[in-house]
Protein backbone atom coordinates (compact mmCIF):
# COMPACT_ATOMS: atom_id res chain seq x y z
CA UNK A 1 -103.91 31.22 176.20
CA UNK A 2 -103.67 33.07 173.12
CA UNK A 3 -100.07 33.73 172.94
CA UNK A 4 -98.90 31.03 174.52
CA UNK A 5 -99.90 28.55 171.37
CA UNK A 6 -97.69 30.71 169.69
CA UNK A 7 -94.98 32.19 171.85
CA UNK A 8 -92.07 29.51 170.41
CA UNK A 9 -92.31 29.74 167.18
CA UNK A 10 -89.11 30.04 165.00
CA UNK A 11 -88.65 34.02 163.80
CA UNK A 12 -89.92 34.34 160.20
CA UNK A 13 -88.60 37.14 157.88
CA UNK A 14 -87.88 40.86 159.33
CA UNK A 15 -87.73 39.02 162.74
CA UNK A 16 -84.41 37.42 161.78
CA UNK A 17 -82.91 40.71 161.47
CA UNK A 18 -84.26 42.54 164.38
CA UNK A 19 -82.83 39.62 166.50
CA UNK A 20 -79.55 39.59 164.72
CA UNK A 21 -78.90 43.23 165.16
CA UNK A 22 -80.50 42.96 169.00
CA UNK A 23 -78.03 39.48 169.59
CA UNK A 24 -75.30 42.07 168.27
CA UNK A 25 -76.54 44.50 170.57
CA UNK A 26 -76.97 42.37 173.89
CA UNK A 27 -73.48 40.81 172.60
CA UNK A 28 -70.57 44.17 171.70
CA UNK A 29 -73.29 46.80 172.60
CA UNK A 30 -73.66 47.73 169.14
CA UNK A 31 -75.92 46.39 166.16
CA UNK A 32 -73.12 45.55 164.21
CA UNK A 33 -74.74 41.58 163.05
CA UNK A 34 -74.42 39.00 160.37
CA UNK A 35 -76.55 39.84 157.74
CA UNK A 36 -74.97 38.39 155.33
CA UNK A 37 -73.42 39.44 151.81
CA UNK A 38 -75.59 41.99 150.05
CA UNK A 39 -76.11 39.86 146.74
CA UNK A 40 -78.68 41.96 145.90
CA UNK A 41 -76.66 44.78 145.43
CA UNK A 42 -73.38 43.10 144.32
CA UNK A 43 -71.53 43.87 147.42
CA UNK A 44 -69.73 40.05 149.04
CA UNK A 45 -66.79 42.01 150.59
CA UNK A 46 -68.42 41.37 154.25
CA UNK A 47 -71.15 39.46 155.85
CA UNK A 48 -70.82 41.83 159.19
CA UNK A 49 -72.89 44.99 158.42
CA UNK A 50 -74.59 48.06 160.61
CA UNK A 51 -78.35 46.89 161.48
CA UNK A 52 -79.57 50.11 161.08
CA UNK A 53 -82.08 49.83 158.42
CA UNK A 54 -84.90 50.40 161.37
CA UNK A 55 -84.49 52.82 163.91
CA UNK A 56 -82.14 52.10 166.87
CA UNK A 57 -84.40 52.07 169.97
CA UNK A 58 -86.15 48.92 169.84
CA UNK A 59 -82.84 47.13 168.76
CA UNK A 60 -81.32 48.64 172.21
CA UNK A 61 -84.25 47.81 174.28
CA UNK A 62 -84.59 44.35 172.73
CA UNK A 63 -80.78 43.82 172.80
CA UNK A 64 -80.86 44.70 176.51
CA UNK A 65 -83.42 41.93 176.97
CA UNK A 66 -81.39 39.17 175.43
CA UNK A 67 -78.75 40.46 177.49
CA UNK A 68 -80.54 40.02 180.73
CA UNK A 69 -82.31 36.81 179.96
CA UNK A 70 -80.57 35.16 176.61
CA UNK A 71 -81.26 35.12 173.11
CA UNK A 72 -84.27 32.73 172.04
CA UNK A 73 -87.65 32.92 169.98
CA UNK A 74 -89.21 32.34 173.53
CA UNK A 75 -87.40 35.72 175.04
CA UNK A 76 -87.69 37.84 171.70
CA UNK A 77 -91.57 37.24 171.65
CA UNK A 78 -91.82 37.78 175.44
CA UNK A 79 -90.09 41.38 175.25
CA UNK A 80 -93.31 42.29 172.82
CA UNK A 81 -95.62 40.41 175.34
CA UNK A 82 -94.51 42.50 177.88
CA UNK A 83 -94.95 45.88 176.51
CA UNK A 84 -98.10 44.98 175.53
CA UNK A 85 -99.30 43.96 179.26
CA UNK A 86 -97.68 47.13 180.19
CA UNK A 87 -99.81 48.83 177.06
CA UNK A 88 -102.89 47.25 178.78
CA UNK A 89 -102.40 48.71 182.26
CA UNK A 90 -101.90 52.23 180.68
CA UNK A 91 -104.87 51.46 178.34
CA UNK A 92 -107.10 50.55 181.54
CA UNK A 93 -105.72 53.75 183.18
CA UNK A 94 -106.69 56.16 180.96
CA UNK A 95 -110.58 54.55 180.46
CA UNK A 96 -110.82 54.76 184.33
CA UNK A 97 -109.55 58.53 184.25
CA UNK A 98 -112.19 59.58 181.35
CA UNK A 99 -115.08 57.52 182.73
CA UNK A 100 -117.22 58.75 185.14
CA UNK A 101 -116.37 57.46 189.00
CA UNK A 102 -119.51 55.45 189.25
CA UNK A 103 -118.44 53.77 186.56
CA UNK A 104 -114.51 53.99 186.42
CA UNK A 105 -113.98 50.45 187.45
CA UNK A 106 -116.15 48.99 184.70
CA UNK A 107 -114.59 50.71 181.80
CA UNK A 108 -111.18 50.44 183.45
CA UNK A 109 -112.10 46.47 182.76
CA UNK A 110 -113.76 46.97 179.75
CA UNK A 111 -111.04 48.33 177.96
CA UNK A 112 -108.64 46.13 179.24
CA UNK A 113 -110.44 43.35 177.60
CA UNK A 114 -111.71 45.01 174.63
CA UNK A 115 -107.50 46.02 174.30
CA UNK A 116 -106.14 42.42 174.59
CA UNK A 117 -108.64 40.43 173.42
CA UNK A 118 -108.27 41.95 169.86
CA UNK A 119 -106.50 39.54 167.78
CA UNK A 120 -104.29 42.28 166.10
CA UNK A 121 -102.93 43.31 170.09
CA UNK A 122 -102.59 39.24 170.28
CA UNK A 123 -100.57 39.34 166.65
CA UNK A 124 -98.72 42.09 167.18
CA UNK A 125 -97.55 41.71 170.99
CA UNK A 126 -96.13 38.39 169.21
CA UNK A 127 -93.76 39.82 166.27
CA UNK A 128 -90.00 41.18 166.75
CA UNK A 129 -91.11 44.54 165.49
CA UNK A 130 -90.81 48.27 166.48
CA UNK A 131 -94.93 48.84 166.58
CA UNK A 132 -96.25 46.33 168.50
CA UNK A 133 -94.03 46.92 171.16
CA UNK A 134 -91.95 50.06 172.13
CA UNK A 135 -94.26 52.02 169.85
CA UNK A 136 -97.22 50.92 171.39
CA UNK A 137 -96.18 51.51 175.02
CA UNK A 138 -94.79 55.35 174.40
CA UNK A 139 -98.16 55.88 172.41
CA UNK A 140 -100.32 54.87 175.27
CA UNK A 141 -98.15 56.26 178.14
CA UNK A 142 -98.43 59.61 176.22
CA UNK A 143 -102.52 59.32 175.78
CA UNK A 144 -102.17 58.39 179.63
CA UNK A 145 -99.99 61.06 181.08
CA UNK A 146 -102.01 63.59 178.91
CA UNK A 147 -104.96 62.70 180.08
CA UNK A 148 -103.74 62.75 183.66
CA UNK A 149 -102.18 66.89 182.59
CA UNK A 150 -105.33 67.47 181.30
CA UNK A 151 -107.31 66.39 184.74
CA UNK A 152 -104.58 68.00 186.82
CA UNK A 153 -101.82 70.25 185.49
CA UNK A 154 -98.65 69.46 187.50
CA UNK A 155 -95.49 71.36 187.45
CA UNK A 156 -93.42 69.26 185.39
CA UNK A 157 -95.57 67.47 183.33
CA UNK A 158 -95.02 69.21 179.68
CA UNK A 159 -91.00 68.35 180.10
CA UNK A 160 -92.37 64.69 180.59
CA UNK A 161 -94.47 65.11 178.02
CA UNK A 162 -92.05 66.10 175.34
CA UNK A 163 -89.30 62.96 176.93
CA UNK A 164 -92.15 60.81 176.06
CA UNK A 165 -93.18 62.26 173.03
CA UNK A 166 -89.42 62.76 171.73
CA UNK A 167 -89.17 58.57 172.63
CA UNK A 168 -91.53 57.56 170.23
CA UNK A 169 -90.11 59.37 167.33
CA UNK A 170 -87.13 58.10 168.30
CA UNK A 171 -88.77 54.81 168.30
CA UNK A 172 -90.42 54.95 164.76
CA UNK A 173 -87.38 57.49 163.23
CA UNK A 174 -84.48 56.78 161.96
CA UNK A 175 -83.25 59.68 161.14
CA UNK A 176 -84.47 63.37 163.52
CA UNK A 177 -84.37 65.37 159.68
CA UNK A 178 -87.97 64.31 159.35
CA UNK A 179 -88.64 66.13 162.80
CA UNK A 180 -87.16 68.94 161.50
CA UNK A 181 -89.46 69.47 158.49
CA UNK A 182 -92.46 68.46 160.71
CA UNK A 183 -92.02 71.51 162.84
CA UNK A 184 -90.78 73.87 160.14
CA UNK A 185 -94.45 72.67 158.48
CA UNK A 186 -96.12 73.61 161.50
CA UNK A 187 -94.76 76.73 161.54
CA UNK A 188 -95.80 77.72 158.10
CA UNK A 189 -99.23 76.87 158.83
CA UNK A 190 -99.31 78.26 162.34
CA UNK A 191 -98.07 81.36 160.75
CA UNK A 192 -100.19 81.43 157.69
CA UNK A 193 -103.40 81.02 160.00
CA UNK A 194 -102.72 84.24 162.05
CA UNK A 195 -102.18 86.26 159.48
CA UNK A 196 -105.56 85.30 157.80
């Protein structure tokens, strides 16, 4: 009920761009898209420019979605409506897995409506963005397959763990150099602490 009052409306702002650079995608496979000439910065020798000011994943996944079912506000919005049901399953999962089994049903339920009854889940799972969507979904499939490692430890489960992990950076990152500081941080201070 919620989103569907909403689910049409014409793309505002940053949304523009994500779907240019996702049209571009779903289109020559690449977010090469009109973004017009850089006034800004003086540059009106071409209108055709990389979309690559956010990070690449979500402009592949949404591209991919266009591709399969057209480009419109309708299908942009519905990609983020999607992940966010999908965000609400894994959501439900993981309270049923930490409740109690007496009571695993009930918060399985309660979280579910607790998760997409909050108006931010309802604002977000509406906006062309990288957070409310892909983000969102490799966040709680992490908590979710953690949980489930935690409970019981299968084989393969830290290689899926790190896949999943390594997704979301690449979902929020545009660039891996920041990885590389994070764990040469970690490091130091993993170091420094043993030799306390």
């Amino acid at each position: 009920m919620f989103v569907n009052r909403q689910i049409r409306r014409p793309l505002l702002y940053d949304e523009v761009n994500f779907s240019f650079a996702a049209e571009a995608v779903a289109r020559i496979g690449i977010p090469f898209a009109n973004a017009g000439f850089m006034s800004d910065r003086w540059d009106f020798s071409q209108r055709e420019q990389w979309a690559l000011w956010h990070p690449p994943l979500y402009l592949y996944a949404l591209g991919f979605w266009y591709k399969l079912l057209g480009v419109s506000e309708l299908v942009g919005r519905s990609f983020g409506v999607v992940c966010t049901l999908v965000a609400a399953g894994l959501v439900s999962y993981t309270a049923r897995s930490l409740a109690e089994p007496a009571s695993a049903r009930m918060a399985g339920v309660l979280a579910l409506a607790i998760f997409l009854l909050n108006p931010l889940t309802v604002q977000s799972s509406l906006i062309l963005d990288i957070d409310g969507t892909i983000l969102l979904t490799l966040v709680t499939l992490l908590t979710a397959l953690y949980v489930r490692h935690v409970q019981v430890p299968r084989r393969w489960d830290l290689a899926l763990l790190t896949g999943v992990f390594a997704l979301a950076l690449w979902a929020k990152m545009t660039t891996p150099i920041g990885l590389l500081f994070a764990m040469l941080g970690y490091r130091d201070r993993k170091s420094t602490r043993l030799n306390s």
